[in-house]
N, C-alpha and C. Protein backbone atom coordinates (compact mmCIF):
# COMPACT_ATOMS: atom_id res chain seq x y z
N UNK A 1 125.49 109.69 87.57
CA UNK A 1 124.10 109.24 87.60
C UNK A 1 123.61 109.18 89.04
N UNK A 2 122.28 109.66 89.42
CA UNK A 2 122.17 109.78 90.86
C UNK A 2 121.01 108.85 91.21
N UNK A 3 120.85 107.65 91.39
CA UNK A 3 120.16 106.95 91.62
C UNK A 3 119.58 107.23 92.72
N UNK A 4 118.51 106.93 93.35
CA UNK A 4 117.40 107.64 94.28
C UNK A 4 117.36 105.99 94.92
N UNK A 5 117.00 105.54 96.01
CA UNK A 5 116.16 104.25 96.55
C UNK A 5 115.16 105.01 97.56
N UNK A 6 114.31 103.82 97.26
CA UNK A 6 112.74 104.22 97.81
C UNK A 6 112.34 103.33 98.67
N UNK A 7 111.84 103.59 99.73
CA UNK A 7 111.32 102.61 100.22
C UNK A 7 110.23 103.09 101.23
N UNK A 8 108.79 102.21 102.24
CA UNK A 8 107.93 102.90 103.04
C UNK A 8 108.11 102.31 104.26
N UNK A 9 107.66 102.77 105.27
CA UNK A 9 107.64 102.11 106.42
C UNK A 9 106.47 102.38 106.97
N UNK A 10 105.33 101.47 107.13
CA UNK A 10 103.52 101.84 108.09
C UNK A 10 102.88 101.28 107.49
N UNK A 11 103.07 100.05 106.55
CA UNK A 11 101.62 100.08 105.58
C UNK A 11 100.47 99.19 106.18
N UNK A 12 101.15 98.26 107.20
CA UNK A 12 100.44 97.34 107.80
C UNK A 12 99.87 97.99 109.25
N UNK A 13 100.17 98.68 110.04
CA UNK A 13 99.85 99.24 111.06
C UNK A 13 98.38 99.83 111.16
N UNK A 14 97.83 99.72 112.28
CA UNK A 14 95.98 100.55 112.60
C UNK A 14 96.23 102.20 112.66
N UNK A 15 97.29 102.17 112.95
CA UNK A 15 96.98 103.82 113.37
C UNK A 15 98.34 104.63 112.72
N UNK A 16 98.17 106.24 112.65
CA UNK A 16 99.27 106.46 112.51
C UNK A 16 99.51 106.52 110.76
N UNK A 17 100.37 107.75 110.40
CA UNK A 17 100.95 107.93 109.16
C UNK A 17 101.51 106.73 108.56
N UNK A 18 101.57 106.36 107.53
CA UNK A 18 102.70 105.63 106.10
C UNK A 18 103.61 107.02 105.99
N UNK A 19 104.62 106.59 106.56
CA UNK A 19 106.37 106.85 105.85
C UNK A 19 106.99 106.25 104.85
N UNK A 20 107.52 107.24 104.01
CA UNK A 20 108.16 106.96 102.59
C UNK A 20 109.80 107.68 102.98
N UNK A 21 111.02 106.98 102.57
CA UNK A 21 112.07 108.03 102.07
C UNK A 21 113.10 107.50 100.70
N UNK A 22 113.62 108.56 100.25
CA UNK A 22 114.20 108.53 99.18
C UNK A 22 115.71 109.29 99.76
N UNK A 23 116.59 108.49 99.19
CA UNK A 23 118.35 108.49 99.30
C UNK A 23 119.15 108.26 98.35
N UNK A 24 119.79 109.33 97.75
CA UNK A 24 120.52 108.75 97.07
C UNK A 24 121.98 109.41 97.58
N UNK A 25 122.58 107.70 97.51
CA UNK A 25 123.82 107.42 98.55
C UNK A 25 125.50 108.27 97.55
N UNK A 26 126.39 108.54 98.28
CA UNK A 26 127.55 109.42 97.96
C UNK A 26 128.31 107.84 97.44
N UNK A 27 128.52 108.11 96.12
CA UNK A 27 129.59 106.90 95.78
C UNK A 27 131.16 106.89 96.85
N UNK A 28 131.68 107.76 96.62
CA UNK A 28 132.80 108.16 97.41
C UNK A 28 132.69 108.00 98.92
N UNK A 29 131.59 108.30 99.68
CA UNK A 29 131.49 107.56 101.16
C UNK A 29 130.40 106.13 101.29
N UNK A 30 130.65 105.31 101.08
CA UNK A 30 129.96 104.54 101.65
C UNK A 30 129.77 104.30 102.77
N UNK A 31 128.63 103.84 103.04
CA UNK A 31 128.09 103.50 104.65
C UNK A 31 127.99 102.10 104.85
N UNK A 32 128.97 101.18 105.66
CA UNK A 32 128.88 100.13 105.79
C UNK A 32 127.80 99.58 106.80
N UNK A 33 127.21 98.31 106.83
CA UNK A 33 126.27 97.91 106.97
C UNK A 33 124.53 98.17 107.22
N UNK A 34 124.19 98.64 105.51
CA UNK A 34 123.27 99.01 105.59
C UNK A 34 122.17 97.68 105.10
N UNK A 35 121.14 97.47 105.29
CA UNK A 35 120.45 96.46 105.30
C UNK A 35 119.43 96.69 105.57
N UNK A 36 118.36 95.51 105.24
CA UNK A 36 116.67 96.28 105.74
C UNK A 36 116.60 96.38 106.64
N UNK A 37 115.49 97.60 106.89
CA UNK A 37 115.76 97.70 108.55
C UNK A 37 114.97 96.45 109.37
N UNK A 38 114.01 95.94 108.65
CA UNK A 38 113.23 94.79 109.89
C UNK A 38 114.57 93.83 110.30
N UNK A 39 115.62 93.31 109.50
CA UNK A 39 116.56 93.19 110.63
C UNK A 39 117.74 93.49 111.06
N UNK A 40 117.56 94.93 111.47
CA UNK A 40 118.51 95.87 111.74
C UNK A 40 118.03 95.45 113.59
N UNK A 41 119.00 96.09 114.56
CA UNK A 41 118.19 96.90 115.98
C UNK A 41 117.80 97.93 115.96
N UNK A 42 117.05 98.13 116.85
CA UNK A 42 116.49 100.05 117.16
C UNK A 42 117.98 100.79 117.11
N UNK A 43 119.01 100.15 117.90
CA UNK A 43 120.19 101.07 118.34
C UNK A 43 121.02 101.09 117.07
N UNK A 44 121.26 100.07 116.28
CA UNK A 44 121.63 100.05 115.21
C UNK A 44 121.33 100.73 113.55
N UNK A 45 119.63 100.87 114.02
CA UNK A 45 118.89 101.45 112.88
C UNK A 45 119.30 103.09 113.12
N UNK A 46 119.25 103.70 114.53
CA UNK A 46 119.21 105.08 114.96
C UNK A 46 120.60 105.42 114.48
N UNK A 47 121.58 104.56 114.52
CA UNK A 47 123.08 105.05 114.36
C UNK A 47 122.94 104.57 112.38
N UNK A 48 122.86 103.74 112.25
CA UNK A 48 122.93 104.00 110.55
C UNK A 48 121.93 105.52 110.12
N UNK A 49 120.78 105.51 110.77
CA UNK A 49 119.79 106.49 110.16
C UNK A 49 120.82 107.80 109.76
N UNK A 50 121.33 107.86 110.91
CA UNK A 50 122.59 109.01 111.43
C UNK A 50 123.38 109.38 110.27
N UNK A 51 123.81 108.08 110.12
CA UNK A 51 125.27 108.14 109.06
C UNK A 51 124.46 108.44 107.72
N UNK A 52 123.52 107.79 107.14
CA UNK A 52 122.62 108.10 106.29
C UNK A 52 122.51 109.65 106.05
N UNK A 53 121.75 110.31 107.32
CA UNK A 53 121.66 111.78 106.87
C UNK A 53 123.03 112.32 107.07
N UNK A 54 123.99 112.18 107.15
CA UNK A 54 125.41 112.57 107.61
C UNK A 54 126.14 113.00 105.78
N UNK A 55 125.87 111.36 105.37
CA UNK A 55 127.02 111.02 104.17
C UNK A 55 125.80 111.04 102.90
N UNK A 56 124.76 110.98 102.85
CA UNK A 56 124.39 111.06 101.78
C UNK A 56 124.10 111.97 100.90
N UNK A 57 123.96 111.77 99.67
CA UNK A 57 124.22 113.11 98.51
C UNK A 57 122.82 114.23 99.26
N UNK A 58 122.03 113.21 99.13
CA UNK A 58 120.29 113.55 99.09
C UNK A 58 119.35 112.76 100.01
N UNK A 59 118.48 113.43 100.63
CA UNK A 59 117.61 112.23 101.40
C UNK A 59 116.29 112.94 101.98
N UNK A 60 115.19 112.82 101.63
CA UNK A 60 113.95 112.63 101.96
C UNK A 60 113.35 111.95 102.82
N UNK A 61 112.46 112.53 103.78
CA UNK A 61 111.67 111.86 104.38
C UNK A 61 110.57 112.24 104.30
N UNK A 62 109.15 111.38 103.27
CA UNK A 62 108.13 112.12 103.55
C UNK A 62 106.68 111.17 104.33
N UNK A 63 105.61 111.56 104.00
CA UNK A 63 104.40 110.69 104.91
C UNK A 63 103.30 110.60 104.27
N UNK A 64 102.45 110.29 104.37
CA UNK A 64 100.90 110.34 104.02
C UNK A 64 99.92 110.20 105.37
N UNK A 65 98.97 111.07 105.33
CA UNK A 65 98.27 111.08 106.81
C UNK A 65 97.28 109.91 106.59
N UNK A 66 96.69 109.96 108.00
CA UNK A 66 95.59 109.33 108.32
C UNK A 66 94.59 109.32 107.25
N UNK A 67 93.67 110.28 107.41
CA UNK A 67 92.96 110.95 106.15
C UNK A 67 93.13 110.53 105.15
N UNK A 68 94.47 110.70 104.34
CA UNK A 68 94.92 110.31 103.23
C UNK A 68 94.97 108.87 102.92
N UNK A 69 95.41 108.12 103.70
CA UNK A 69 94.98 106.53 104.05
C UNK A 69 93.92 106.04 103.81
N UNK A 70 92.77 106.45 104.45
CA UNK A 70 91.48 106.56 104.77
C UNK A 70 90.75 106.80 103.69
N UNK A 71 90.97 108.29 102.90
CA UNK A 71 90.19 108.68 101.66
C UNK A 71 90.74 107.49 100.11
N UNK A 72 92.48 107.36 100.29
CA UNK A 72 92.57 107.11 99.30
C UNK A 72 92.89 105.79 99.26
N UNK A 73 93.00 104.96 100.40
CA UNK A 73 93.12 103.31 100.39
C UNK A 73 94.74 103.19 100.76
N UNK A 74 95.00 102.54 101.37
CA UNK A 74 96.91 102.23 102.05
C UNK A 74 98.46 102.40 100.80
N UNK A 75 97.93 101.61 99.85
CA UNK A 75 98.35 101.29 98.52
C UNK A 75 98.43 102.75 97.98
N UNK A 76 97.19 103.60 97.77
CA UNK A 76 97.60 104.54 97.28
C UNK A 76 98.10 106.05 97.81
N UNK A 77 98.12 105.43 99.17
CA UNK A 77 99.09 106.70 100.19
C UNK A 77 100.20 106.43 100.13
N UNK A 78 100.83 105.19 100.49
CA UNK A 78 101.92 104.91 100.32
C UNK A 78 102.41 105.11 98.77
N UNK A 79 102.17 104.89 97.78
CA UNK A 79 102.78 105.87 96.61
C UNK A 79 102.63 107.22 96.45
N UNK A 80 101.90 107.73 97.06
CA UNK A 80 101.61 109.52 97.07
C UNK A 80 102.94 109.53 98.13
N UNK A 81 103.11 108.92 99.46
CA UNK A 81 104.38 109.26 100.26
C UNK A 81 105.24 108.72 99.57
N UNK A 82 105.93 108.10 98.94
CA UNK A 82 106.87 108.01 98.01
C UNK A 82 107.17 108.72 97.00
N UNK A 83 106.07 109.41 96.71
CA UNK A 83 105.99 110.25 95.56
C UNK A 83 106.64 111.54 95.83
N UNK A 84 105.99 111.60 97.23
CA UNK A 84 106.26 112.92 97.82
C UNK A 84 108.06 113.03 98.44
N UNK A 85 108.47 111.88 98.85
CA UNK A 85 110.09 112.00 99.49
C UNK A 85 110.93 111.67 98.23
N UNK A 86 110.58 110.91 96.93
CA UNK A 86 111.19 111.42 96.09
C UNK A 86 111.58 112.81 95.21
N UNK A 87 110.05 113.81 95.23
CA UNK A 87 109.82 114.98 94.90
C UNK A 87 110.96 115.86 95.87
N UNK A 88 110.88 115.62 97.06
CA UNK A 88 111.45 116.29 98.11
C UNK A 88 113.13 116.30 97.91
N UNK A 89 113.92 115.59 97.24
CA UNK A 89 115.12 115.73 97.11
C UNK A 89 115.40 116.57 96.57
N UNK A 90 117.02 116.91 97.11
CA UNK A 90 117.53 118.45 97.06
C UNK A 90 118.57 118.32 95.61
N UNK A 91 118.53 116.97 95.29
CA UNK A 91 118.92 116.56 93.98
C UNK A 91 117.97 115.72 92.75
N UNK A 92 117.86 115.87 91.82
CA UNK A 92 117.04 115.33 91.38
C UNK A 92 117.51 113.92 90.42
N UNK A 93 116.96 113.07 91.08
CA UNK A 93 117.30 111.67 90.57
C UNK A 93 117.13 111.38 89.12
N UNK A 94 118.57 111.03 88.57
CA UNK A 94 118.32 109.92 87.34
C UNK A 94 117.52 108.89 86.84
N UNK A 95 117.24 108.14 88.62
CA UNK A 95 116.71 106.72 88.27
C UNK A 95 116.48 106.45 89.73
N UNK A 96 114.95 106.19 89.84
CA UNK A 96 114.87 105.82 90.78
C UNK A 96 114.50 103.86 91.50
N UNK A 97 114.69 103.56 92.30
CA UNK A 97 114.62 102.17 92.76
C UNK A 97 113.84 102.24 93.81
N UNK A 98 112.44 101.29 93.29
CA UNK A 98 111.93 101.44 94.52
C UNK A 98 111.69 99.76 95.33
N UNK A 99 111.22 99.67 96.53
CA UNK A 99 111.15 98.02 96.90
C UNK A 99 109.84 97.60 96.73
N UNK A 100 109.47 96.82 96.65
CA UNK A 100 108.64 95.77 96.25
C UNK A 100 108.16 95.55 94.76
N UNK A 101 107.22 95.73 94.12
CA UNK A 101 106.74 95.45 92.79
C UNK A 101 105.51 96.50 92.25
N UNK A 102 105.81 97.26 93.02
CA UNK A 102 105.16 98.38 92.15
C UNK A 102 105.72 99.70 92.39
N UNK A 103 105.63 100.60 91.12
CA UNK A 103 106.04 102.05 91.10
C UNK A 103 105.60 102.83 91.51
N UNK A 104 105.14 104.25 91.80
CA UNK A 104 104.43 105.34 91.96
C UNK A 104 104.63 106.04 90.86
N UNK A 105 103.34 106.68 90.10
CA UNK A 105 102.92 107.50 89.04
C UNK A 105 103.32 108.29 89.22
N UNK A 106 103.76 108.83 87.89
CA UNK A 106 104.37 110.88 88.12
C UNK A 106 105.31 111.20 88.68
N UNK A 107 106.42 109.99 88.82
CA UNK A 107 107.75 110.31 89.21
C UNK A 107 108.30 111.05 87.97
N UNK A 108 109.38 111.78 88.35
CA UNK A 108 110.19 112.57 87.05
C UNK A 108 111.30 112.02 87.05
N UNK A 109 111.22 110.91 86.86
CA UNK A 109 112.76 109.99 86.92
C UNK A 109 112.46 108.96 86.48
N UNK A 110 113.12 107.74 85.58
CA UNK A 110 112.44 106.29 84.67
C UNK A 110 112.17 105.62 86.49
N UNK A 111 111.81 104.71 86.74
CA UNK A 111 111.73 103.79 88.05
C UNK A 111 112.09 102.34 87.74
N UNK A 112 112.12 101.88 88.68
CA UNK A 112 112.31 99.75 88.55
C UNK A 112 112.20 99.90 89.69
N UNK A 113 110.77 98.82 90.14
CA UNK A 113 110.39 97.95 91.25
C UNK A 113 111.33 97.02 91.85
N UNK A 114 111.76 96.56 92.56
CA UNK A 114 112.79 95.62 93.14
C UNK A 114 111.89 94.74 94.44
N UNK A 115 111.85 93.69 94.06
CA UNK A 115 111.57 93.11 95.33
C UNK A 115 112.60 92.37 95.89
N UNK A 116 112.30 92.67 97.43
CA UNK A 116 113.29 92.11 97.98
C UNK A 116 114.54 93.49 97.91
N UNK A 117 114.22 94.41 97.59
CA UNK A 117 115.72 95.57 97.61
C UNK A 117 115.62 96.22 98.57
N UNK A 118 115.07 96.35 100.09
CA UNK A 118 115.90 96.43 101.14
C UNK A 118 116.64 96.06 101.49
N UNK A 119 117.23 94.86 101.42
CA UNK A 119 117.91 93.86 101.52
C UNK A 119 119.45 93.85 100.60
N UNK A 120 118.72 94.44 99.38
CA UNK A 120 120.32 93.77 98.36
C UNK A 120 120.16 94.97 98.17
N UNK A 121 119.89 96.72 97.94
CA UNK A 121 120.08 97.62 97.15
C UNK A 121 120.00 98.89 97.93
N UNK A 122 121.68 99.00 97.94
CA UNK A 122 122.22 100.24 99.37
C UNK A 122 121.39 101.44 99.59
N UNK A 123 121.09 101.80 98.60
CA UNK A 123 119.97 103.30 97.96
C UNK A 123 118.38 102.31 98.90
N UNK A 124 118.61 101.37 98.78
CA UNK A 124 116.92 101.38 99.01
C UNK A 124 117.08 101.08 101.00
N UNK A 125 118.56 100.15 101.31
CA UNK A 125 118.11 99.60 102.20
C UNK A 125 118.03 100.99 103.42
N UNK A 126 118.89 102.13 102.73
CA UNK A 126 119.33 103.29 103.41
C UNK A 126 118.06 104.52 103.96
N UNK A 127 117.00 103.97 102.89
CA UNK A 127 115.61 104.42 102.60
C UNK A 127 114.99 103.91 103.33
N UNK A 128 114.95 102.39 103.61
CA UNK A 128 114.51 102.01 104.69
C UNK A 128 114.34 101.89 106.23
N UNK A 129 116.05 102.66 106.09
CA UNK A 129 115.98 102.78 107.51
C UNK A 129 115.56 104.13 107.98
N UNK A 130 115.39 104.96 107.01
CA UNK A 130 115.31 106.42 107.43
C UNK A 130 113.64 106.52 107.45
N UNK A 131 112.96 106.00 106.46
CA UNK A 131 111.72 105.41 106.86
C UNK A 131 111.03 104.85 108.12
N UNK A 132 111.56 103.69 108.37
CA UNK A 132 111.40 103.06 109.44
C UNK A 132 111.83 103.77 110.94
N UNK A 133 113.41 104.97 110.66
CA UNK A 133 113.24 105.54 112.67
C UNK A 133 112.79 106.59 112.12
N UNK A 134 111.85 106.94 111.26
CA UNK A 134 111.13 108.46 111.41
C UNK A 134 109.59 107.86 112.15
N UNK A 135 109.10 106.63 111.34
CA UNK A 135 107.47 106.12 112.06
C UNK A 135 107.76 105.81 113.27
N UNK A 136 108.99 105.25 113.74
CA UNK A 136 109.25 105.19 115.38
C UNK A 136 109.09 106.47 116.28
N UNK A 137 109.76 107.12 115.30
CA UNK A 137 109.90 108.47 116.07
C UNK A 137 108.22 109.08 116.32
N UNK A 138 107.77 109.04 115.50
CA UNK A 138 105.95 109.27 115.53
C UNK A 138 105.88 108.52 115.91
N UNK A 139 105.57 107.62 116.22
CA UNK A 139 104.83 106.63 117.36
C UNK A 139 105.11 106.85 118.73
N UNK A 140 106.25 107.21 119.17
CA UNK A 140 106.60 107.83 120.42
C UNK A 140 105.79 109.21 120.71
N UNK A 141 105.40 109.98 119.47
CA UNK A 141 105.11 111.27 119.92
C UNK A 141 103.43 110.67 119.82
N UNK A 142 102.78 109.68 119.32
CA UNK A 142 101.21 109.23 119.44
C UNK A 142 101.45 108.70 120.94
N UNK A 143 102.47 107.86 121.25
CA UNK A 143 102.42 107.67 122.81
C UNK A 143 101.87 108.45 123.56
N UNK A 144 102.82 109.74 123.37
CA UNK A 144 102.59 111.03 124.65
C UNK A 144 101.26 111.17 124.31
N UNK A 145 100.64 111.89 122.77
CA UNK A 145 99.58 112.18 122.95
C UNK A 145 98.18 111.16 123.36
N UNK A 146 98.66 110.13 123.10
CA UNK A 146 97.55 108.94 123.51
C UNK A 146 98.22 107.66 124.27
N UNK A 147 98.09 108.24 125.33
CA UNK A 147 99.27 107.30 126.40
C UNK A 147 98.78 105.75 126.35
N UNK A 148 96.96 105.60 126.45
CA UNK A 148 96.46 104.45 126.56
C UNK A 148 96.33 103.61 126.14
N UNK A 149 97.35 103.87 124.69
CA UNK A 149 97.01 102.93 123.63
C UNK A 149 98.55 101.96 123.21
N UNK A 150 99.45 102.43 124.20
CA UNK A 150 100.77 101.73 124.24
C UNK A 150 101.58 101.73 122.78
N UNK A 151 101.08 103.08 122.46
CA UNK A 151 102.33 103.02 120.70
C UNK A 151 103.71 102.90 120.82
N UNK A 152 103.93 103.31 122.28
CA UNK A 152 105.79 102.99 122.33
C UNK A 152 106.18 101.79 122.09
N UNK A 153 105.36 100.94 122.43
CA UNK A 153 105.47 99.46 122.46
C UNK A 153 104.96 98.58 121.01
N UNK A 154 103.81 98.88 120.57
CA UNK A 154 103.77 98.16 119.62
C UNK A 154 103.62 99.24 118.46
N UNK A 155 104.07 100.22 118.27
CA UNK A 155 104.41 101.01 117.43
C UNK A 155 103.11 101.18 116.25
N UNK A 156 101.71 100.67 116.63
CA UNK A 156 100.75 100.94 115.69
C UNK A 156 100.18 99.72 114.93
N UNK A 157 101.34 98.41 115.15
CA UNK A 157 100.70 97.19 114.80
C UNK A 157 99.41 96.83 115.52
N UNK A 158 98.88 95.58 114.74
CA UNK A 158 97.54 95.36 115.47
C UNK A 158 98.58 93.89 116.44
N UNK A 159 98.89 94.12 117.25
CA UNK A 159 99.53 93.07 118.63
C UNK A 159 97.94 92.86 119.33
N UNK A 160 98.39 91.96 120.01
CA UNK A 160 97.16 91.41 121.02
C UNK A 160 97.32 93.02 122.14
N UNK A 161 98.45 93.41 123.05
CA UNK A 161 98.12 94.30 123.25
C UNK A 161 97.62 95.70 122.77
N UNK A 162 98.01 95.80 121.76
CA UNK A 162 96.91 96.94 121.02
C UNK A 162 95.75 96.68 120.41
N UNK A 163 95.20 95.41 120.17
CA UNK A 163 93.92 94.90 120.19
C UNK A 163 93.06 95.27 121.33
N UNK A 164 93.55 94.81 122.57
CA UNK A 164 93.24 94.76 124.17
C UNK A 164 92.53 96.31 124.07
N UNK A 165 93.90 96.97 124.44
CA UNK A 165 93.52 98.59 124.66
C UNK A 165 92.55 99.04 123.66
N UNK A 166 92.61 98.81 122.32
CA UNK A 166 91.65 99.65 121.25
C UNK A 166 89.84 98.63 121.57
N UNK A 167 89.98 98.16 122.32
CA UNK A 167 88.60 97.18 122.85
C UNK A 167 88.17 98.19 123.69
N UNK A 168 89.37 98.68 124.85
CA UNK A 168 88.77 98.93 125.86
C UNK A 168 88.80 100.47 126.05
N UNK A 169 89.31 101.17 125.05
CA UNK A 169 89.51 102.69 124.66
C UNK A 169 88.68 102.80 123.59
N UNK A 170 88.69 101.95 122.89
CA UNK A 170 88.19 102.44 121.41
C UNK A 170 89.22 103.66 120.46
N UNK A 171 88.69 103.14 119.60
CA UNK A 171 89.55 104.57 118.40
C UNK A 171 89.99 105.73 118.69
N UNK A 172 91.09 106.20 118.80
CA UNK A 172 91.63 107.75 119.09
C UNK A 172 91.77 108.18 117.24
N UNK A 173 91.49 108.88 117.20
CA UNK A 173 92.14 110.02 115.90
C UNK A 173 93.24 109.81 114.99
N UNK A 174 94.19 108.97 115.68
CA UNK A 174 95.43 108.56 115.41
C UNK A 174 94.95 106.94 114.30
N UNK A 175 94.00 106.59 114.98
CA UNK A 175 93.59 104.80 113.99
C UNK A 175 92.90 105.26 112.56
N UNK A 176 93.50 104.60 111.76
CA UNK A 176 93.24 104.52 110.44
C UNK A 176 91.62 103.74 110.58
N UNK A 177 90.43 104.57 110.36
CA UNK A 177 89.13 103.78 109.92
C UNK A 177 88.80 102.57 108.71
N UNK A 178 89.47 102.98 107.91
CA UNK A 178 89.40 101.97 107.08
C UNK A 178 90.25 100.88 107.18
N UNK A 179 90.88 100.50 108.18
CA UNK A 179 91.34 99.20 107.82
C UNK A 179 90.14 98.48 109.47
N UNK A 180 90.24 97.07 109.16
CA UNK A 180 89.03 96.01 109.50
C UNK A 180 88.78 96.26 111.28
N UNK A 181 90.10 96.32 111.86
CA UNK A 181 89.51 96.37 113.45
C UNK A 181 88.98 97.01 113.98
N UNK A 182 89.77 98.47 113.09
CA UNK A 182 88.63 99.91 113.92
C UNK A 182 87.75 100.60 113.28
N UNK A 183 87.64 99.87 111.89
CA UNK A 183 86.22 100.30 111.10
C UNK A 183 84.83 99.52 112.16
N UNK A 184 85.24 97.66 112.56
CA UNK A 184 84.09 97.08 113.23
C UNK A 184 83.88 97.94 114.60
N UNK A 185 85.16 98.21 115.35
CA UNK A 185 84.76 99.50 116.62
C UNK A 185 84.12 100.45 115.92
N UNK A 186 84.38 101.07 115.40
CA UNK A 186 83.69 102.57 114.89
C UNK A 186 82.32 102.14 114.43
N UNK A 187 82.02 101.34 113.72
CA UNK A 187 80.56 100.39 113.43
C UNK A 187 79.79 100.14 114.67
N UNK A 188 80.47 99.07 115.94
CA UNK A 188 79.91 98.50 117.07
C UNK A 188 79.56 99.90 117.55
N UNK A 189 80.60 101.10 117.94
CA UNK A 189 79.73 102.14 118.53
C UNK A 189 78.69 103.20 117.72
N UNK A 190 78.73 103.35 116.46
CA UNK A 190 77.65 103.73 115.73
C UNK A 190 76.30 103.02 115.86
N UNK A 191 76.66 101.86 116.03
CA UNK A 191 75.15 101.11 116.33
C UNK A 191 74.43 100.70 117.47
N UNK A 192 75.72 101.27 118.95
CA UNK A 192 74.86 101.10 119.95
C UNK A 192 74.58 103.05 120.53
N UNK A 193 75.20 103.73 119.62
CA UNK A 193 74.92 104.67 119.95
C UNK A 193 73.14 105.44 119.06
N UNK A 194 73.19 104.72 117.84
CA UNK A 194 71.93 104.43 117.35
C UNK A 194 70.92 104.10 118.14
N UNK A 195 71.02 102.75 118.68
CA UNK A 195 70.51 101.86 119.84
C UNK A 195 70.02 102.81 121.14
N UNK A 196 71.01 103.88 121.27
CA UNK A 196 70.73 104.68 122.99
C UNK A 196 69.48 105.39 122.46
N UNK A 197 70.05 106.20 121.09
CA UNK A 197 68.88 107.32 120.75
C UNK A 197 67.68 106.65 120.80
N UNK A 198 67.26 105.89 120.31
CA UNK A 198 65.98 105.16 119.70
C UNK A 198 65.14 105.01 121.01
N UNK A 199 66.15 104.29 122.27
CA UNK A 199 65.21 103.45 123.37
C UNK A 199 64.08 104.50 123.84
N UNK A 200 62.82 103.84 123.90
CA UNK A 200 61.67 104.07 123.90
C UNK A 200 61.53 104.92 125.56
N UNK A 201 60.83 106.03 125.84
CA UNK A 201 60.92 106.46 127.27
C UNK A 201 59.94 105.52 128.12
């Protein structure tokens, strides 16, 4: 039976893709200490990620863009990227496990929600980590391309320093519009750019 674990990594972040992956782990090798990644280390997460793609039967990593965020709401990118790194396996799952309390539609496999199964469910926590250093890994490459906005550092969360900078830069390409901080930027400059056209000669 090839059980699949699911899990996303981005859903809370301003800018930047939702990562999804799907793993399903080799009974015969296990990978010792796998766990969610929020409390894993970076150095620790990069070396399990490792062993993960090393020893496992199957493993997916997929995403949902900006756009896709944007057009279809956070909630329902993040099950389209789940949808999509489960689709993506080079085996096709019996049964898949995903974390928190809801499924994604149009899987070809029965599912069960798990909350809390980064944590307790090897398939999922293994998902998590491969999830979690792939959005690192993009966030380093939004660094290079948008140096001013410090993604190495706060990786796309809304931090006081990426508050700061997105004040004083405003929105790059990379920020999700629909969520609240850089929809009111994208608003504040729609309306003083309204404001320029209008002024009277």
């Amino acid at each position: 039976m090839n059980v699949a674990g699911i899990d996303e990594a981005g859903r809370g972040p301003l800018a930047g893709p939702v990562f999804a992956a799907a793993v399903i782990l080799d009974p015969a090798r296990p990978i010792s200490g796998l766990d969610d990644s929020k409390k894993l280390s970076p150095a620790r997460r990069e070396d399990l990620a490792l062993a993960v793609r090393e020893y496992a039967l199957a493993w997916c990593v997929a995403s949902a863009t900006v756009e896709e965020i944007d057009t279809l709401n956070i909630l329902q990118a993040t099950m389209l990227a789940m949808r999509r790194a489960c689709e993506g396996l080079s085996l096709r799952p019996s049964q898949a496990l995903i974390d928190g309390n809801r499924v994604p539609q149009g899987l070809l496999c029965t599912a069960q929600a798990i909350v809390g199964g980064d944590a307790s469910v090897a398939e999922i926590s293994a998902a998590s980590i491969l999830a979690k250093t792939a959005r690192d890994a993009d966030c380093l490459l939004l660094h290079q391309a948008y140096p001013d906005y410090g993604f190495d550092q706060h990786k796309g969360y809304g931090t006081a320093l990426h508050l700061t900078r997105l004040q004083a830069h405003g929105p790059c390409p990379a920020h999700r519009s629909s969520f609240a901080p850089v929809r009111k930027l994208l608003q504040r400059d729609s309306t003083s750019a309204a404001a320029t056209i209008n002024v009277p000669a």
